[in-house]
C-alpha atoms as a PDB file:
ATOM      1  CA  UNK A   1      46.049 -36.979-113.677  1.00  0.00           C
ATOM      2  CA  UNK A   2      49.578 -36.252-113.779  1.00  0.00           C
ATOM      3  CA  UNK A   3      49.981 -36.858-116.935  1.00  0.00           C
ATOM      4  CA  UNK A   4      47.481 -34.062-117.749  1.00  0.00           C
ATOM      5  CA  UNK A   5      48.628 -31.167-115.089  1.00  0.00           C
ATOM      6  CA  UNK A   6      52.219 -32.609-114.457  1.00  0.00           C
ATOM      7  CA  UNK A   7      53.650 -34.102-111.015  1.00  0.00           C
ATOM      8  CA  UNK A   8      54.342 -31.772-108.350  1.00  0.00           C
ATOM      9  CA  UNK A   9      58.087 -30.634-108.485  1.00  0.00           C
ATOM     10  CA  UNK A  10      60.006 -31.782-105.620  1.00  0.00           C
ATOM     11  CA  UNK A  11      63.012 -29.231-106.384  1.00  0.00           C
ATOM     12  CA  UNK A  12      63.454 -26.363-103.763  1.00  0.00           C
ATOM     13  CA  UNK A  13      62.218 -23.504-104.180  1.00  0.00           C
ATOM     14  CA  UNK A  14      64.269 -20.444-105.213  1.00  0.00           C
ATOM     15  CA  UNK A  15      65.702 -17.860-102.857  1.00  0.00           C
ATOM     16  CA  UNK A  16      66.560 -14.037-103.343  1.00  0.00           C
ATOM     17  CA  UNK A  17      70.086 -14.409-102.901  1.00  0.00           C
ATOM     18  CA  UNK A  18      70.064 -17.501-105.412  1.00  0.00           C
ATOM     19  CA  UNK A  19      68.077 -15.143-107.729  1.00  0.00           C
ATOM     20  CA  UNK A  20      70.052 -12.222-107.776  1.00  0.00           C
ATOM     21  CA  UNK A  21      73.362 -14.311-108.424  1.00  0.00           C
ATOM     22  CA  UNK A  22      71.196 -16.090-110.961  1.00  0.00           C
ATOM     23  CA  UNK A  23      70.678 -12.272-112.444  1.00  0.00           C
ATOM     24  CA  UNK A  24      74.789 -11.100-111.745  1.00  0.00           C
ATOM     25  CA  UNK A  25      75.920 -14.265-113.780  1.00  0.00           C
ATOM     26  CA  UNK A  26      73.760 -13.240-116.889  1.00  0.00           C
ATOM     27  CA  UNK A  27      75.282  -9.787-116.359  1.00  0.00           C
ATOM     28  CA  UNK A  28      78.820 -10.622-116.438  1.00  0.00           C
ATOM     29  CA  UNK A  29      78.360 -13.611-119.362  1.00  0.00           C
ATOM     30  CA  UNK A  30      77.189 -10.143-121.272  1.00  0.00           C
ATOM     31  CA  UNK A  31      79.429  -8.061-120.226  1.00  0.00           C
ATOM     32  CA  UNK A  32      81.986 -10.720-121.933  1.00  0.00           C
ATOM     33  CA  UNK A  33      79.776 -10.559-125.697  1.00  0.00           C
ATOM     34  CA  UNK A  34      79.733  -6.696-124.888  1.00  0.00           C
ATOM     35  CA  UNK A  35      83.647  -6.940-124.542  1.00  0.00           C
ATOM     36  CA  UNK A  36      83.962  -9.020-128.016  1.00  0.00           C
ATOM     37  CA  UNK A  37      82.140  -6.644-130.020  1.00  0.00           C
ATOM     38  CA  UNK A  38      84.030  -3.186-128.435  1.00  0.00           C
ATOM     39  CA  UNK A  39      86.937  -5.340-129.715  1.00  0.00           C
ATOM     40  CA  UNK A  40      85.197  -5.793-132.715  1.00  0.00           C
ATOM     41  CA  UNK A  41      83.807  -2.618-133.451  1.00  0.00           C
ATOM     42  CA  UNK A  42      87.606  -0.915-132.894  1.00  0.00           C
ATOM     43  CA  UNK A  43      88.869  -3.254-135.447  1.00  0.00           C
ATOM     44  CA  UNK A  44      86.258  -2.340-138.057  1.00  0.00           C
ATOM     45  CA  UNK A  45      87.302   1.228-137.135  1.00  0.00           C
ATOM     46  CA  UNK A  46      90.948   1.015-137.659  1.00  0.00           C
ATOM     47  CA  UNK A  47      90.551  -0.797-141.104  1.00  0.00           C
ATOM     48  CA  UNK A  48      87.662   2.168-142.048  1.00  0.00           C
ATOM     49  CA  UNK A  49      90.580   4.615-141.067  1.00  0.00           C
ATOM     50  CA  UNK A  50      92.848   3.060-143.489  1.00  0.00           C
ATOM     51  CA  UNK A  51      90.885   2.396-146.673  1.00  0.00           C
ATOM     52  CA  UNK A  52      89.686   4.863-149.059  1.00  0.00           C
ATOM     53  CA  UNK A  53      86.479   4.748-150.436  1.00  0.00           C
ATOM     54  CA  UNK A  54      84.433   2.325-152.306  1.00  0.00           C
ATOM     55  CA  UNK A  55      82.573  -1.039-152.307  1.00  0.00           C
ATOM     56  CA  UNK A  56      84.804  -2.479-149.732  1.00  0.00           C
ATOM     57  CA  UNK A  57      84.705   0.350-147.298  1.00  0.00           C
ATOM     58  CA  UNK A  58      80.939   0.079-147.759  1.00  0.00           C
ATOM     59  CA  UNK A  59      81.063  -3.736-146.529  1.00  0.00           C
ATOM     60  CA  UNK A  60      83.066  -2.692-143.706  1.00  0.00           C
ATOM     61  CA  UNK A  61      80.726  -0.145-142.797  1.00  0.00           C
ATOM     62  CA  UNK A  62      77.880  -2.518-142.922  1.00  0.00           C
ATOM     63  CA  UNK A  63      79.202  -5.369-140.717  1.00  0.00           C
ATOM     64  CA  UNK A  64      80.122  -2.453-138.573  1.00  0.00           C
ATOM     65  CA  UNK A  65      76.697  -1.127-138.266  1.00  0.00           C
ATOM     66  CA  UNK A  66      75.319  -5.018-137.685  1.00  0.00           C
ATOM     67  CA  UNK A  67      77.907  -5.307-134.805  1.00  0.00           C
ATOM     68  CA  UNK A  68      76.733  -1.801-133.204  1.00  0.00           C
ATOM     69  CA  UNK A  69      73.464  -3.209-133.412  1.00  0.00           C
ATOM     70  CA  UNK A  70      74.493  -6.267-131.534  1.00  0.00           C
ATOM     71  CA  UNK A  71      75.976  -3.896-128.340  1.00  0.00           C
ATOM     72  CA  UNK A  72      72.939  -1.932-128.601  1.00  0.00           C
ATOM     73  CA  UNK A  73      71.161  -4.828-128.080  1.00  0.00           C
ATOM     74  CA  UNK A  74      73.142  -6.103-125.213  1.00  0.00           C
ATOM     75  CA  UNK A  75      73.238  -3.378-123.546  1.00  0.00           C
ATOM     76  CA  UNK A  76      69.938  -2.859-123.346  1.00  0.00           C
ATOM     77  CA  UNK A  77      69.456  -6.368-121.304  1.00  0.00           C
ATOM     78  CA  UNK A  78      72.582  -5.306-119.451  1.00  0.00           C
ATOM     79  CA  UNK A  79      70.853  -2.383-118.186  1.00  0.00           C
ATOM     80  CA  UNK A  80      67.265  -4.490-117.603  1.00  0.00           C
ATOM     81  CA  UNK A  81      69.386  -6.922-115.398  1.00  0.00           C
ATOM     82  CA  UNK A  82      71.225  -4.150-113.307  1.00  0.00           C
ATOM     83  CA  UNK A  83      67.686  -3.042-112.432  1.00  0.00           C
ATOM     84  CA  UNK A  84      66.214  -6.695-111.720  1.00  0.00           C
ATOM     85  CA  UNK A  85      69.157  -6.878-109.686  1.00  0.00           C
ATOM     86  CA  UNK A  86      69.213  -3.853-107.906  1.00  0.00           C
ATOM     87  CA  UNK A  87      65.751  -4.390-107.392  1.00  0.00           C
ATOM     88  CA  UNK A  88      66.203  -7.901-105.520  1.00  0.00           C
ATOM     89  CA  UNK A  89      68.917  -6.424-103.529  1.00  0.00           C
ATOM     90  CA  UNK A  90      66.139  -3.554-101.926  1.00  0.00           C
ATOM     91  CA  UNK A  91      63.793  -6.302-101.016  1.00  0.00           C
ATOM     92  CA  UNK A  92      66.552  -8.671 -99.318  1.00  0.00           C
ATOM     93  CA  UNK A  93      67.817  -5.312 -97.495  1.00  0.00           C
ATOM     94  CA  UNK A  94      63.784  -4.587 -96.505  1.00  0.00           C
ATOM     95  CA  UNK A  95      64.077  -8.283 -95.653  1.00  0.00           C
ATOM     96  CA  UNK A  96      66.573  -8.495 -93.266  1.00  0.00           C
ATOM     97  CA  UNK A  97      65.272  -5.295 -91.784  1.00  0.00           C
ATOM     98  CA  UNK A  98      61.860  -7.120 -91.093  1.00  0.00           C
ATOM     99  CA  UNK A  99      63.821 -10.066 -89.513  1.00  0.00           C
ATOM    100  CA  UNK A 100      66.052  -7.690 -86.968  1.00  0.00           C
ATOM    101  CA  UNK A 101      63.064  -5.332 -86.392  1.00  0.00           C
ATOM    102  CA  UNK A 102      60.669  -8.800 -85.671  1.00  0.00           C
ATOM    103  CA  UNK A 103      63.923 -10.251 -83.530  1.00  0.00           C
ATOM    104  CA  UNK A 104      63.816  -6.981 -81.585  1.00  0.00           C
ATOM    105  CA  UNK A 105      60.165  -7.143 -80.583  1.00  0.00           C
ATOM    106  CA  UNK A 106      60.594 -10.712 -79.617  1.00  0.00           C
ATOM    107  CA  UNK A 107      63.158  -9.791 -77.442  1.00  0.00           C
ATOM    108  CA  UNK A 108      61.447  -6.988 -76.126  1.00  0.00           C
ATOM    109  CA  UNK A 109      58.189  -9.705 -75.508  1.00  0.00           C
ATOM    110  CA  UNK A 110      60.673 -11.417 -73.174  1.00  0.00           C
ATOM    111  CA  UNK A 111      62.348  -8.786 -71.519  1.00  0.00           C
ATOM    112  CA  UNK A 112      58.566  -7.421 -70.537  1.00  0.00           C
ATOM    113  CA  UNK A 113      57.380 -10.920 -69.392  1.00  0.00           C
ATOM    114  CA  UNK A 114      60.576 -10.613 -66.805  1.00  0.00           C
ATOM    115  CA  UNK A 115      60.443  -7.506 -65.834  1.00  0.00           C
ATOM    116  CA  UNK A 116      56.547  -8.433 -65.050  1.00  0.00           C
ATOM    117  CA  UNK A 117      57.389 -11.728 -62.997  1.00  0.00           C
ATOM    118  CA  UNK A 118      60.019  -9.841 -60.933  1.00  0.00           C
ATOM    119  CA  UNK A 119      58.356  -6.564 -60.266  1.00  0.00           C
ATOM    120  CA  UNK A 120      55.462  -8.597 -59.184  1.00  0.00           C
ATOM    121  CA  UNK A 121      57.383 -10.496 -56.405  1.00  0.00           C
ATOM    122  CA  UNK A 122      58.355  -7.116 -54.897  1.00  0.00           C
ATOM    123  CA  UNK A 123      56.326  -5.905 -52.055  1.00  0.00           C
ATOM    124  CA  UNK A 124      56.041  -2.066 -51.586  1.00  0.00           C
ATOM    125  CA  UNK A 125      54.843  -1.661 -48.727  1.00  0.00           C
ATOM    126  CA  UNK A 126      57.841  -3.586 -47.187  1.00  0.00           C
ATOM    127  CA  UNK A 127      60.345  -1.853 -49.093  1.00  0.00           C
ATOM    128  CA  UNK A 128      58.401   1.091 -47.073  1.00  0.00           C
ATOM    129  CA  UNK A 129      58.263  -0.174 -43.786  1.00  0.00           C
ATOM    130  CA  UNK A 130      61.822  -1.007 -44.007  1.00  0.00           C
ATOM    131  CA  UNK A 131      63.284   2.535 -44.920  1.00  0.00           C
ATOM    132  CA  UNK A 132      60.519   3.475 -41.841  1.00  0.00           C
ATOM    133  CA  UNK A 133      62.551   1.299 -40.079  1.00  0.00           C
ATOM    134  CA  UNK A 134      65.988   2.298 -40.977  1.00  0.00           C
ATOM    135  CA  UNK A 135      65.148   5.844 -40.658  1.00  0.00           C
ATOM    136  CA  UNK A 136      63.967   5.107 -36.974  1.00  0.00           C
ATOM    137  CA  UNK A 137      67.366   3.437 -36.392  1.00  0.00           C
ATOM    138  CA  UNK A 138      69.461   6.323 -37.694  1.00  0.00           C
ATOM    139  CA  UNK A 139      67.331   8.816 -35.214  1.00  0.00           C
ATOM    140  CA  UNK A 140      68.079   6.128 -32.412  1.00  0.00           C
ATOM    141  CA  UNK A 141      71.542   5.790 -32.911  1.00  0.00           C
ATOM    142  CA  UNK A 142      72.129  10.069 -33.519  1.00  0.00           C
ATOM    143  CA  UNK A 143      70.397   9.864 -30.077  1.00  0.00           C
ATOM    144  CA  UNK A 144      72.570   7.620 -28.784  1.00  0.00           C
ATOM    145  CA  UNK A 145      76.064   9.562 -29.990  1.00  0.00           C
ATOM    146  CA  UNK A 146      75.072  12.834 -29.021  1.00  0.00           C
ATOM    147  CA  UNK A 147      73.970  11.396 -25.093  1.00  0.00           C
ATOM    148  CA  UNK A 148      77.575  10.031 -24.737  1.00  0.00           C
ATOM    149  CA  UNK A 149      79.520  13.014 -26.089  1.00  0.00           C
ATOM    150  CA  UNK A 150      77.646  15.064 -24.025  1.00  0.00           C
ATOM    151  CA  UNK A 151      79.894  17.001 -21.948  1.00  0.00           C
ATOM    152  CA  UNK A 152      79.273  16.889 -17.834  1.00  0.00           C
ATOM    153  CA  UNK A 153      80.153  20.977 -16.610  1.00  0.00           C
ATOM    154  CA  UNK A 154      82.855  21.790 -18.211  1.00  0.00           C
ATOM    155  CA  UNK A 155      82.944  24.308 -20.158  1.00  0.00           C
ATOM    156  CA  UNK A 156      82.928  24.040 -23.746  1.00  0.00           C
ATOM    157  CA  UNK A 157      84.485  27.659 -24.652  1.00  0.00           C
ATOM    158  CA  UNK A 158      87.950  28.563 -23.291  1.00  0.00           C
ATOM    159  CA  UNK A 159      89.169  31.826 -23.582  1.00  0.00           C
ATOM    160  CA  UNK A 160      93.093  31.667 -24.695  1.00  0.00           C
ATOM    161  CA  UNK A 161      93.838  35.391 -22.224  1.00  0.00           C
ATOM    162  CA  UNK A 162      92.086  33.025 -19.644  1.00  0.00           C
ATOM    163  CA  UNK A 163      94.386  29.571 -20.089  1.00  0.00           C
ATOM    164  CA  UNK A 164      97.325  31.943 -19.816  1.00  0.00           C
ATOM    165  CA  UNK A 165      96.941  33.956 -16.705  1.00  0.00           C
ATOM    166  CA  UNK A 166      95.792  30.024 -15.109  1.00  0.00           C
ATOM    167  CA  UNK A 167      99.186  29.184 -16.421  1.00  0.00           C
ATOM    168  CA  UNK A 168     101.062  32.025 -14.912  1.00  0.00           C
ATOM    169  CA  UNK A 169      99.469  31.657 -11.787  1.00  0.00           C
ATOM    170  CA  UNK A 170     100.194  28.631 -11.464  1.00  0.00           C
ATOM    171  CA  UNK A 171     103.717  29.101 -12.046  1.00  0.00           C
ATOM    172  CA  UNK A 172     103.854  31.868  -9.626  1.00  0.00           C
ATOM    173  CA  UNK A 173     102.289  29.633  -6.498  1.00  0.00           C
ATOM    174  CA  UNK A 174     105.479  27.052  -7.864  1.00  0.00           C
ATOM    175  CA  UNK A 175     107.969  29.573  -7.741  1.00  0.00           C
ATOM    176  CA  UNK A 176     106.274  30.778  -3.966  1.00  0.00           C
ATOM    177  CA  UNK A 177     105.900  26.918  -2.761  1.00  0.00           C
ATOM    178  CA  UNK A 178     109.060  25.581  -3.684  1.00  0.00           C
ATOM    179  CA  UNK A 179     110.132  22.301  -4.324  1.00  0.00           C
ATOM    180  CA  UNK A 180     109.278  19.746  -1.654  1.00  0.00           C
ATOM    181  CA  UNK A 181     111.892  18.179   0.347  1.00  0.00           C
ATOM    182  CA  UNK A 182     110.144  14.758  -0.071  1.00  0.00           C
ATOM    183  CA  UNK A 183     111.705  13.299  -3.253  1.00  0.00           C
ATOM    184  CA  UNK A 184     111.718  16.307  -4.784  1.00  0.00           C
ATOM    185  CA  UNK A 185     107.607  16.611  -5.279  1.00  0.00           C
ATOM    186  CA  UNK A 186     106.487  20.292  -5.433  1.00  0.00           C
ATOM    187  CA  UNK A 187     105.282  21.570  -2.434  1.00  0.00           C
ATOM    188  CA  UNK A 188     101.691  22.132  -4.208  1.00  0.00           C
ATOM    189  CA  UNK A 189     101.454  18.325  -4.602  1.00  0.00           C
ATOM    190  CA  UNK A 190     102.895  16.787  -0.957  1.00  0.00           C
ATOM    191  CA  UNK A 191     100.089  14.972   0.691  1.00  0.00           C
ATOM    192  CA  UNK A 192      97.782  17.620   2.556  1.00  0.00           C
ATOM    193  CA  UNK A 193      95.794  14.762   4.343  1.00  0.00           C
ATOM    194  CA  UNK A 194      96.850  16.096   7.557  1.00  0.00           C
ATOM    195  CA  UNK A 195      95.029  19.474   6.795  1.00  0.00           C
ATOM    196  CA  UNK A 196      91.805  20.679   8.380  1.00  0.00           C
ATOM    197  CA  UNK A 197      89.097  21.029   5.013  1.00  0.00           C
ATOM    198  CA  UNK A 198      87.977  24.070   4.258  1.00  0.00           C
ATOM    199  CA  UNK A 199      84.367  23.072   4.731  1.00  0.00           C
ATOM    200  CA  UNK A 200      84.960  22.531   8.310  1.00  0.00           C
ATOM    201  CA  UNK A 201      84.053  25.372  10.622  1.00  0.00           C
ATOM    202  CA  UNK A 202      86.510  24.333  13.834  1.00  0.00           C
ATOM    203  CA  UNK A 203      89.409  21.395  13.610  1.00  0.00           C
ATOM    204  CA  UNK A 204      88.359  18.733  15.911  1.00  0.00           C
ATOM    205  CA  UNK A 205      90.118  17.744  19.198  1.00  0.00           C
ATOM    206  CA  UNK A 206      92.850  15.517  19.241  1.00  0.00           C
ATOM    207  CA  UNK A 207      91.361  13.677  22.473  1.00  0.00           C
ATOM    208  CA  UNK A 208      88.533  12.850  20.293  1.00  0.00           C
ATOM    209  CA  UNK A 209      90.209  12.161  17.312  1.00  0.00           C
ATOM    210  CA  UNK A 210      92.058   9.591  19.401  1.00  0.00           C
ATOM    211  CA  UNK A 211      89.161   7.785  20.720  1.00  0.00           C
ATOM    212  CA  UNK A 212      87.942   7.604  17.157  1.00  0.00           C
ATOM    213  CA  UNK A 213      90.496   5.713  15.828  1.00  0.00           C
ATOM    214  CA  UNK A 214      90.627   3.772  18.453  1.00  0.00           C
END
């Protein structure tokens, strides 16, 4: 049997980029034949220049022509390569494209499956409850600041023509008192513990004062 359809090649199997520098090398082994016969071609044409005409002109003309030919020729696969080339390049580019654009999605496949898994552990109504919670704490504690800076009848507004006539008063009852003769304490601020109140109606006797403290 494999004699009659051949034994299955074990060689591996071409790739793009093995093709196309498969194709380049062909291009640039012509490119070298195209660069013999331009060489060739401007000899012919110098020698034409120079001779005048007759049978051997004629023979130059004709290996000229066959050597024009040749180019032609050449040039034509030149040109059939570029395009086999160029060709090979587009679908390598459309390719890699493919690859990226399938590496992407992949990636994306994952990313999703994550996002799924850790959105899933998370429990709204929780999250809720807790900002309820917080919220409720904030109130509390705005509660809480404004009971202790709460001011206990004094008043919160003081008139500046007010704090000055206090102050000049006061200075005048200094300036009236005197200083005290006890260690030199104004006479505003010696002890007044021997003084009657001015809540009480009539001073008490000092008979019964005496029994008291007794």
């Amino acid at each position: 049997m494999n004699r009659l359809f051949g034994a299955k090649s074990s060689a591996p199997k071409p790739t793009l980029s093995s093709a196309i520098s498969n194709v380049d090398g062909r291009i640039e082994s012509i490119d070298v034949k195209l660069a013999k016969l331009n060489a060739e071609l401007t000899t012919y044409q110098q020698r034409l220049a120079k001779m005048r005409d007759g049978p051997g002109k004629s023979a130059i003309k004709q290996k000229a022509l066959k050597v024009l030919q040749q180019r032609k020729l050449y040039e034509g696969q030149r040109d059939q390569l570029q395009q086999q080339s160029w060709n090979m390049e587009q679908a390598g580019m459309m390719q890699d494209n493919l690859k990226n654009t399938m590496t992407t999605v992949d990636a994306m496949k994952t990313t999703t499956k994550e996002l799924k898994k850790q959105y899933g552990k998370v429990n709204i109504d929780k999250i809720e409850k807790l900002q309820d919670e917080m919220a409720d704490l904030m109130d509390m504690g705005n509660d809480i600041q404004e009971s202790i800076s709460r001011s206990y009848d004094v008043p919160e507004d003081v008139d500046e023509a007010e704090l000055d006539a206090e102050l000049e008063a006061l200075g005048e009852e200094v300036e009236l008192n005197g200083i005290g003769e006890s260690e030199g304490v104004p006479a505003f601020m010696l002890d007044e513990t021997n003084k009657v109140p001015d809540f009480v109606d009539e001073p008490p006797e000092q008979g019964k004062v005496k029994e008291v403290a007794g």
